[in-house]
Every structure is written in C-alpha cells, then in structure tokens.
N, C-alpha and C. Protein backbone atom coordinates (compact mmCIF):
# COMPACT_ATOMS: atom_id res chain seq x y z
N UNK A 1 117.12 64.94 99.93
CA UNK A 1 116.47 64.63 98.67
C UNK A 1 117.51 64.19 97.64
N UNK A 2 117.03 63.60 96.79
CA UNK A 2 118.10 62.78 95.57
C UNK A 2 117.88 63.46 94.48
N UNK A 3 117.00 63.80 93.81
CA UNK A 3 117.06 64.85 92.79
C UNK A 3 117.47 64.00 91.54
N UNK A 4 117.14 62.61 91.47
CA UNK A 4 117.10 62.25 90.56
C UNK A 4 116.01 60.80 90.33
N UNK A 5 115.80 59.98 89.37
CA UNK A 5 114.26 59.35 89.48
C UNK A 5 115.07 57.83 88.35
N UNK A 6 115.03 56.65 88.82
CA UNK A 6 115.66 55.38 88.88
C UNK A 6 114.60 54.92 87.14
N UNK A 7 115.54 54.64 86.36
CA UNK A 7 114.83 54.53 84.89
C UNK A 7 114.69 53.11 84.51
N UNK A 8 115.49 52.66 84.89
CA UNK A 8 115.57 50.63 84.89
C UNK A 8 116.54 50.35 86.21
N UNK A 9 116.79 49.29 86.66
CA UNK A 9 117.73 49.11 87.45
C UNK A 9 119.30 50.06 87.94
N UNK A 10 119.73 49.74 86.30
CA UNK A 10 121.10 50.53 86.52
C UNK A 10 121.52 52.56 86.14
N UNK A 11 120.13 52.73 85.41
CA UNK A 11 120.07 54.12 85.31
C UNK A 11 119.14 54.95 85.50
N UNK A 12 119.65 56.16 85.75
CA UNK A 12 118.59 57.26 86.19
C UNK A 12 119.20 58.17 85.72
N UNK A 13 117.63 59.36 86.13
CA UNK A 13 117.71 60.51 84.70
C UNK A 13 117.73 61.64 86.29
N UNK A 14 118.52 62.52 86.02
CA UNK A 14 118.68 63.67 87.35
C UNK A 14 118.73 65.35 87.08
N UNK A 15 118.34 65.95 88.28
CA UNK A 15 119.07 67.33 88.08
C UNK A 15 120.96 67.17 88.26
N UNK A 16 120.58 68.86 88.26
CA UNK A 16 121.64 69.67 88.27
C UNK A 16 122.32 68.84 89.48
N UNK A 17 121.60 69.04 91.08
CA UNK A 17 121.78 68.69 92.26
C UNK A 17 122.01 67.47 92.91
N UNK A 18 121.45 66.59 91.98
CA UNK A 18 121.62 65.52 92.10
C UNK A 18 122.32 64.50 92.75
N UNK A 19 122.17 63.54 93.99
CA UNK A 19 123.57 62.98 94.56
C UNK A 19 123.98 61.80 93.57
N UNK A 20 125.58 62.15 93.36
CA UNK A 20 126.07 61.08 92.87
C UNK A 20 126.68 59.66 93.66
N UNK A 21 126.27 59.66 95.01
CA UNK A 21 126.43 58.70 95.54
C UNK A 21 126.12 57.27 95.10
N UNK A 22 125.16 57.07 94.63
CA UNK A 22 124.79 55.34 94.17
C UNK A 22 125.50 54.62 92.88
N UNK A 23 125.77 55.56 92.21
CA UNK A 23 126.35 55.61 90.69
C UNK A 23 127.90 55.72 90.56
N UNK A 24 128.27 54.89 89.66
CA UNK A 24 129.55 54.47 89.14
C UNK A 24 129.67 55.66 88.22
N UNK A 25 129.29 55.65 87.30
CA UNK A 25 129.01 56.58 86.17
C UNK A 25 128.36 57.92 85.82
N UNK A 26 128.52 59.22 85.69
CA UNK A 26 128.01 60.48 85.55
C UNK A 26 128.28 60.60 84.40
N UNK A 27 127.03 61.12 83.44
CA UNK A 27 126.98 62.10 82.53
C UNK A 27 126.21 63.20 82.63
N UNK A 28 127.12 63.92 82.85
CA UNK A 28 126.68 65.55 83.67
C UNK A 28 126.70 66.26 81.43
N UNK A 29 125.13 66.47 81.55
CA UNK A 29 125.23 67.77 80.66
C UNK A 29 124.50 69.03 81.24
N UNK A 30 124.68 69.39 82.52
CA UNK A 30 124.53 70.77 83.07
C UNK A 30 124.99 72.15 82.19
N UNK A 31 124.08 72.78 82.25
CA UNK A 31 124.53 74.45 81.70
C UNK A 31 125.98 74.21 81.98
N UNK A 32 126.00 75.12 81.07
CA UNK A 32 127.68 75.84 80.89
C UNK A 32 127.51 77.11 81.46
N UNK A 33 128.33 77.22 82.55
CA UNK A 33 128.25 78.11 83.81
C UNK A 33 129.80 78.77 84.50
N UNK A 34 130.72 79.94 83.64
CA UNK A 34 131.58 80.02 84.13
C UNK A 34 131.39 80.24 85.87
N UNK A 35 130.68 80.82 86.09
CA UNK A 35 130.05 80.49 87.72
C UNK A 35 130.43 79.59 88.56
N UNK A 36 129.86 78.28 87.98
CA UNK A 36 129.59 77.09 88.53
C UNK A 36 130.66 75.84 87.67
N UNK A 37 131.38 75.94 86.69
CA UNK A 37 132.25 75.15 86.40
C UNK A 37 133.23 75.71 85.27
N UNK A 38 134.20 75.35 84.73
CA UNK A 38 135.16 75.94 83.59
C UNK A 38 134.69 74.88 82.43
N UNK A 39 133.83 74.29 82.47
CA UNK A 39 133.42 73.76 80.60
C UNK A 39 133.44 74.68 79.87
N UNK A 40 134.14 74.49 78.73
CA UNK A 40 133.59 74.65 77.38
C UNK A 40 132.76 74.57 76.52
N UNK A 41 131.94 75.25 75.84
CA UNK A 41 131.04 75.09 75.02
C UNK A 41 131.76 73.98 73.84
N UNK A 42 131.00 72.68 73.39
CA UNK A 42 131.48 72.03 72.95
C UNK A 42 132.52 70.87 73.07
N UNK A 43 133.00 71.30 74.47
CA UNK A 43 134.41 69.84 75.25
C UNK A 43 134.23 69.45 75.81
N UNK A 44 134.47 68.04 75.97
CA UNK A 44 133.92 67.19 76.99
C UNK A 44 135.05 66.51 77.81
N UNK A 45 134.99 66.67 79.08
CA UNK A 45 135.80 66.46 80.16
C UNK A 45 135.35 65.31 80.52
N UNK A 46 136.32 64.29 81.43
CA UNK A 46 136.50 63.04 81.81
C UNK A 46 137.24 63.20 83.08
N UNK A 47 136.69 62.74 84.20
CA UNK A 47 137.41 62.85 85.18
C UNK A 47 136.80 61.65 86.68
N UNK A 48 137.66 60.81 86.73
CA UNK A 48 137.77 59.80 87.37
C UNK A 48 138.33 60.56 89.02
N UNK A 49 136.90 60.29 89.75
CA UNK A 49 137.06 60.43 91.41
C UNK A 49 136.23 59.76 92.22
N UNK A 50 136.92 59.38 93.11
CA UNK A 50 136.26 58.47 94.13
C UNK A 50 135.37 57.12 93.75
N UNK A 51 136.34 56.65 92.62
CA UNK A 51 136.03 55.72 92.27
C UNK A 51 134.60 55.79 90.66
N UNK A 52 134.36 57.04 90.39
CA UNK A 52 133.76 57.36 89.75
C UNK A 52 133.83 58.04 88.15
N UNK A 53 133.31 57.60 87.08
CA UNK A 53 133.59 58.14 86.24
C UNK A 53 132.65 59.50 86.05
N UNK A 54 132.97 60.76 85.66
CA UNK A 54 132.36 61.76 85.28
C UNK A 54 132.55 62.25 84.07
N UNK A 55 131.11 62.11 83.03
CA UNK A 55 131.54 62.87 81.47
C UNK A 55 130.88 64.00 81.69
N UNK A 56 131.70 64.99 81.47
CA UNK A 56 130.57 66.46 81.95
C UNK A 56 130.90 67.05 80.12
N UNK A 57 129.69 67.12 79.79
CA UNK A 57 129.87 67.60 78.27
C UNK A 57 129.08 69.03 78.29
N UNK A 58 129.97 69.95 77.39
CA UNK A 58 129.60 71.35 77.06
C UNK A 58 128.90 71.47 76.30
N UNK A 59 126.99 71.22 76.33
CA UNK A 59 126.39 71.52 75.02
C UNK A 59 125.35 72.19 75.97
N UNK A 60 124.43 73.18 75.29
CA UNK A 60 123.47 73.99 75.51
C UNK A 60 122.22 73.25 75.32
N UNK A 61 121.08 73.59 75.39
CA UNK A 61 119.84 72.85 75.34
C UNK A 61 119.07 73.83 74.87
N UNK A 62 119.51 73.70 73.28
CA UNK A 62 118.95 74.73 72.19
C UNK A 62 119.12 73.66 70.90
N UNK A 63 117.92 74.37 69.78
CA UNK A 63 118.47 73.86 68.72
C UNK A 63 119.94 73.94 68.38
N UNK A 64 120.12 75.13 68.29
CA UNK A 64 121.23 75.29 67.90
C UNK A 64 122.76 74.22 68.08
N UNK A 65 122.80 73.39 69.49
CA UNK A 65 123.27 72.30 69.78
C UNK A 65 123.02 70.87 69.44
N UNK A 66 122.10 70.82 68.63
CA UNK A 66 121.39 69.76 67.82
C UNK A 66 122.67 68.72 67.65
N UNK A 67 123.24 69.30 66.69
CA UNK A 67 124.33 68.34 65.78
C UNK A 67 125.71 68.11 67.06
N UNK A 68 126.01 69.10 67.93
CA UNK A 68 126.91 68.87 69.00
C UNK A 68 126.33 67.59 70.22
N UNK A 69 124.80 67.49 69.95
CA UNK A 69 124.73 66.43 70.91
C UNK A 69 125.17 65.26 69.99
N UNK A 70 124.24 65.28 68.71
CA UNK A 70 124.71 63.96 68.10
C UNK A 70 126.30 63.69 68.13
N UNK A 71 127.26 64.81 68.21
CA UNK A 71 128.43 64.09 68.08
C UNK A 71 129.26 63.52 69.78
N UNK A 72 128.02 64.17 70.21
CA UNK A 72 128.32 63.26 71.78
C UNK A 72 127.95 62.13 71.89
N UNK A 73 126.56 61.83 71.34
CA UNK A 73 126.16 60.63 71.31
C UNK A 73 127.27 59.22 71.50
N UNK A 74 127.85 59.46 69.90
CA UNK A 74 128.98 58.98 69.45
C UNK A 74 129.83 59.30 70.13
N UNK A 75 130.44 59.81 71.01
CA UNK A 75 131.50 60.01 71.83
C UNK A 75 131.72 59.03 73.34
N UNK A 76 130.05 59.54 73.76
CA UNK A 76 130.01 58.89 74.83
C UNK A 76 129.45 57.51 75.20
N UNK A 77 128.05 57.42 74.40
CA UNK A 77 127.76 56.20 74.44
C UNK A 77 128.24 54.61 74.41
N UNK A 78 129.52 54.56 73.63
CA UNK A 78 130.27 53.25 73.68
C UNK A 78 131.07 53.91 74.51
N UNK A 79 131.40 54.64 75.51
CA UNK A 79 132.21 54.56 76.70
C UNK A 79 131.33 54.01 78.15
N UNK A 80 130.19 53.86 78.04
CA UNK A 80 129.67 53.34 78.94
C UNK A 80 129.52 52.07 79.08
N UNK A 81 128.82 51.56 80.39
CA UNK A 81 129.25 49.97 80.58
C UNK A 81 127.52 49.41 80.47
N UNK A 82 127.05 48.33 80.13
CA UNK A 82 125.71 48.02 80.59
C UNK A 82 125.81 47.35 81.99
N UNK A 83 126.81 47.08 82.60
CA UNK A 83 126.72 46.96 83.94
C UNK A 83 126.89 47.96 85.14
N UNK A 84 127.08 49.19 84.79
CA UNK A 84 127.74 50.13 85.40
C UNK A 84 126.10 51.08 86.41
N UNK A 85 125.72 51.30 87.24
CA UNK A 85 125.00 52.15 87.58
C UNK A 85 125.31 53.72 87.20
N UNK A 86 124.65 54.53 86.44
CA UNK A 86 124.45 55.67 85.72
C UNK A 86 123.41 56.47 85.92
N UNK A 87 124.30 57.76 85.65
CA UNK A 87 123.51 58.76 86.56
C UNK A 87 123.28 59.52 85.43
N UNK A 88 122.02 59.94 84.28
CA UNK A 88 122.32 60.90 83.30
C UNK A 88 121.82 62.37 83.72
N UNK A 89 122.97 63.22 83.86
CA UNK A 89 122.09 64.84 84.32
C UNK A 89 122.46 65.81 83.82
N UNK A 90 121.17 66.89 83.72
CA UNK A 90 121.60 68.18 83.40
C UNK A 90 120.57 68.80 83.97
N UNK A 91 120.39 69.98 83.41
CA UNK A 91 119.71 71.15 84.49
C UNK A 91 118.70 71.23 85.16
N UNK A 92 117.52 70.04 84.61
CA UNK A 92 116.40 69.81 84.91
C UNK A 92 115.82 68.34 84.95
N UNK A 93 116.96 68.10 84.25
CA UNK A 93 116.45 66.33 84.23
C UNK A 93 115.37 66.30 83.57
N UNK A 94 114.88 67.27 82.07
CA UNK A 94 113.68 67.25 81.26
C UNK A 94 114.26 67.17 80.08
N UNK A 95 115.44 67.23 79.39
CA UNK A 95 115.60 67.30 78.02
C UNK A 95 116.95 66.37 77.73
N UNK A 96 118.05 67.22 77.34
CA UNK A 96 119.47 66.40 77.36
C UNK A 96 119.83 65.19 78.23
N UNK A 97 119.38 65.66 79.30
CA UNK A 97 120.15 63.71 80.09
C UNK A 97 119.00 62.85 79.61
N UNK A 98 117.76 63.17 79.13
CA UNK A 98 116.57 62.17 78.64
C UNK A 98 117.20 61.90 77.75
N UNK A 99 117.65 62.64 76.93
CA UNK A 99 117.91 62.35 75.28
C UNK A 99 119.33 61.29 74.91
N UNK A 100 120.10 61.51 76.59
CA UNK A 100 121.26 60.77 76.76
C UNK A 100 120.96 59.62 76.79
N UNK A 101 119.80 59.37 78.20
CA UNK A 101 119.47 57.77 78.16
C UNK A 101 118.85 57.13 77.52
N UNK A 102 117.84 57.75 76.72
CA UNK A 102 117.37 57.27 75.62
C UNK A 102 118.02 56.62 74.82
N UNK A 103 119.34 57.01 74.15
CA UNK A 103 119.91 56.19 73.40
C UNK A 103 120.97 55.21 73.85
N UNK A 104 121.41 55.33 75.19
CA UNK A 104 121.60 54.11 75.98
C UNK A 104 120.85 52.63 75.83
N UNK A 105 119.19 53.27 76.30
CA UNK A 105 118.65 52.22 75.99
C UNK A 105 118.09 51.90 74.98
N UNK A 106 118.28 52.39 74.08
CA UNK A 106 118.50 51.57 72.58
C UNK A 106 119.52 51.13 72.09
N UNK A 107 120.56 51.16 72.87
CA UNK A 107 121.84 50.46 72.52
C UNK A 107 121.70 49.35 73.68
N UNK A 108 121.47 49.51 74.47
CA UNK A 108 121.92 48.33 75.81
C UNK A 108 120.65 47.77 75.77
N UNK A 109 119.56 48.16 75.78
CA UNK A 109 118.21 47.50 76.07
C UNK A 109 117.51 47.10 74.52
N UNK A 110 118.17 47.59 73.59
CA UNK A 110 117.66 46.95 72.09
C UNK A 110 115.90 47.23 72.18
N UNK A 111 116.02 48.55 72.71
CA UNK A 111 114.91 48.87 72.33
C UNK A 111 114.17 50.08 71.48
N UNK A 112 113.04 50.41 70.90
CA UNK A 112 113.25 51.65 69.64
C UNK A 112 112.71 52.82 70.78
N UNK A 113 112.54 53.88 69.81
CA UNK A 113 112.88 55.21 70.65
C UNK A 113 111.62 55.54 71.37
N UNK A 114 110.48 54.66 70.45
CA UNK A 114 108.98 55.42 71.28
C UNK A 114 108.91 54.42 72.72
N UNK A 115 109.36 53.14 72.49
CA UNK A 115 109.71 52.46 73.74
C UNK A 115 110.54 53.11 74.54
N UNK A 116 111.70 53.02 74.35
CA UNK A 116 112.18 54.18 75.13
C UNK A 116 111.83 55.21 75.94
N UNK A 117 111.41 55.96 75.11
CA UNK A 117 110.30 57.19 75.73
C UNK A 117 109.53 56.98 76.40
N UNK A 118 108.48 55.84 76.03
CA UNK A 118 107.58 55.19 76.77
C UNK A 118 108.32 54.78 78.47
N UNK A 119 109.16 54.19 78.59
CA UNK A 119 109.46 53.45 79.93
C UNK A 119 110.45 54.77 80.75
N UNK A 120 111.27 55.81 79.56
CA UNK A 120 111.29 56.99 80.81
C UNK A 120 109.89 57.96 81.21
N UNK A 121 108.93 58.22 80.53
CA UNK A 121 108.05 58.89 81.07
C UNK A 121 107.17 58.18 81.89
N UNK A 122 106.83 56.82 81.65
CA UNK A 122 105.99 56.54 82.84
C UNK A 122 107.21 56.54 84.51
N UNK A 123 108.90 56.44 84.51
CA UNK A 123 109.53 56.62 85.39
C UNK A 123 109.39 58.49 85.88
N UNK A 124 109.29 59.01 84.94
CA UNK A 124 110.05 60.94 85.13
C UNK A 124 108.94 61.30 84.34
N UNK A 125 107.78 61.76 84.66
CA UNK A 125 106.60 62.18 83.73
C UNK A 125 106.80 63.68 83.79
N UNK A 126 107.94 63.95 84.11
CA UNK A 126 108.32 65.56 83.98
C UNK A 126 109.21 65.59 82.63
N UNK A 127 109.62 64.88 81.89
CA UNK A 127 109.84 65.13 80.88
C UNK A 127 109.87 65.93 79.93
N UNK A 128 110.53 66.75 79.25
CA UNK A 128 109.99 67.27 78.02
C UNK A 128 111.38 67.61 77.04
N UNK A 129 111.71 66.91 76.01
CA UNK A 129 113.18 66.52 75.46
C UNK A 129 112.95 67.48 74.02
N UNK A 130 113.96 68.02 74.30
CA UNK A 130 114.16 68.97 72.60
C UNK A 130 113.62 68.02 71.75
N UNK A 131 112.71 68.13 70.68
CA UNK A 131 112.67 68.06 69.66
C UNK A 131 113.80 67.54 68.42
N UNK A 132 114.67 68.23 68.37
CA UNK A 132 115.59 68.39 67.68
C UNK A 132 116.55 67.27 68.21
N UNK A 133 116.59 67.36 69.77
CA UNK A 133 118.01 66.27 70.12
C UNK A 133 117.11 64.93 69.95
N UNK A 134 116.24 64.86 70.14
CA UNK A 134 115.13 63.46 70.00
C UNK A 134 115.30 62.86 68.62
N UNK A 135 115.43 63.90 67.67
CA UNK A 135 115.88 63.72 66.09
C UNK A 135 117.41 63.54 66.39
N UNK A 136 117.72 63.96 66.91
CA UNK A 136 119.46 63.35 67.13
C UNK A 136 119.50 62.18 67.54
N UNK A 137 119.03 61.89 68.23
CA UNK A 137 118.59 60.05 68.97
C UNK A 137 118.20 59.52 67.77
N UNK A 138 117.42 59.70 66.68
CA UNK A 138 116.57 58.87 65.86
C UNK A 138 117.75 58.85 64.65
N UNK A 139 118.39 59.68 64.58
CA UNK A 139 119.64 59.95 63.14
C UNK A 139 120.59 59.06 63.92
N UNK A 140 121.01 58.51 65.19
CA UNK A 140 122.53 57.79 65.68
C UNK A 140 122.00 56.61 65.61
N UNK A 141 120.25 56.02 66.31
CA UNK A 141 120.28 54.89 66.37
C UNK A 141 120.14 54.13 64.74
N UNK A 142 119.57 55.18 64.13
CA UNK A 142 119.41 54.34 62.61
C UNK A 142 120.94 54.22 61.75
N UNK A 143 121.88 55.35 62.19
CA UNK A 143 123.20 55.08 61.65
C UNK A 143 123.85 53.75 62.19
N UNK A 144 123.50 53.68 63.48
CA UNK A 144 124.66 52.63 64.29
C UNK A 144 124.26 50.97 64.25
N UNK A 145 122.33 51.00 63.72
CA UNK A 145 122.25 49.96 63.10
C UNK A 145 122.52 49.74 62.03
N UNK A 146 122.63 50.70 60.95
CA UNK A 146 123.22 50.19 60.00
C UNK A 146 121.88 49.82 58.94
C-alpha cells in the first residue's frame, strides 16, 4: 500500500507511512516523536538522500502551532520546485501536509484557497485541516501577494 493519494500530477498529500519512492521532494510534518525521530519542536531539518530532498519540520497539529506553521510556510515553500514530484506528509494526511499543499498550490497553481481545497478534497475526502493553520494559509497567501 502507498499511503498516500496523487493531488495534481506532481503532488500528493500522505501519511506517516507513506512510500517515498515516486517523489523527489518530502515534506514530512509527522509528530514529534523522540521514539520515532530526534526533531525538535520548532526546527526544521533538511536532508538530501538517495537523490531526495527531505524537509521534516517540528510543529504539532494544535492551535497552539498556528504561527510556527506560518513561519514554515515562509521557510519552505520557495524552497520547492514546480517541477519537482512532492510528497506532503504528516500523521494522517488530514491536516498539516493539507495545509502544506494548499499553499503550494496557490503559489504554483495561482489558485485561491477555496479552490484549493476544493481540488484536494475531491482527491483525499478524508480531509480535515486545523482551522487555525487554514488561517495561516489565508494570512501568507494575502501577504505574499502583496
């Protein structure tokens, strides 16, 4: 199983489990899990393997992380390619990696956020995106247009 669900051509929205085989690009926002990895709450790691880029960012999927996604937004989003196949994941593939590609494709696809929303839920109708980080999507794309 793939554990993750194809959003336009070059991106998809995934779990935790997810294979990163097809994809150039990972943005892993998985729990923060001394368990399961050494992230930091708040740091975002970069790590190039097997030909692959991986952003694994330390934010929780709480309000309380609201303003730490927005400053990922901005972190990560102009590090990505619009040609690149992308993998956006975290624990469930229902909130944060939505909220990731969402503003992908309002930067790469020039499209607004209920569109957006619109073309990942008819792809992942399992959906269901914080509130709050969705307002983080709506505060970056209106800053970055200007």
């Amino acid at each position: 199983m793939t554990y993750f669900t194809w959003i336009t051509e070059k991106i998809a929205i995934g779990e935790w489990n997810a294979s990163y085989e097809p994809f150039d690009t990972i943005v892993n926002l998985s729990y923060i899990n001394q368990n399961v990895n050494e992230l930091e709450h708040g740091k975002m790691d970069t790590e190039d393997h097997a030909g692959k880029t991986i952003y694994t960012l330390g934010v929780y999927d709480t309000d309380n992380d609201a303003f730490l996604f927005l400053s990922f937004l901005y972190r990560v989003v102009p590090l990505l390619s619009p040609t690149a196949l992308i993998l956006f994941q975290c624990h469930d593939g229902k909130s944060r990696s939505v909220c990731m590609a969402l503003a992908y494709l309002c930067k790469f696809h020039d499209v607004s956020i209920e569109t957006g929303m619109t073309m990942i839920h008819i792809k992942r109708p399992i959906i269901h995106p914080r509130p709050s980080f969705v307002n983080m999507v709506i505060t970056w794309n209106d800053l970055r247009r200007g």
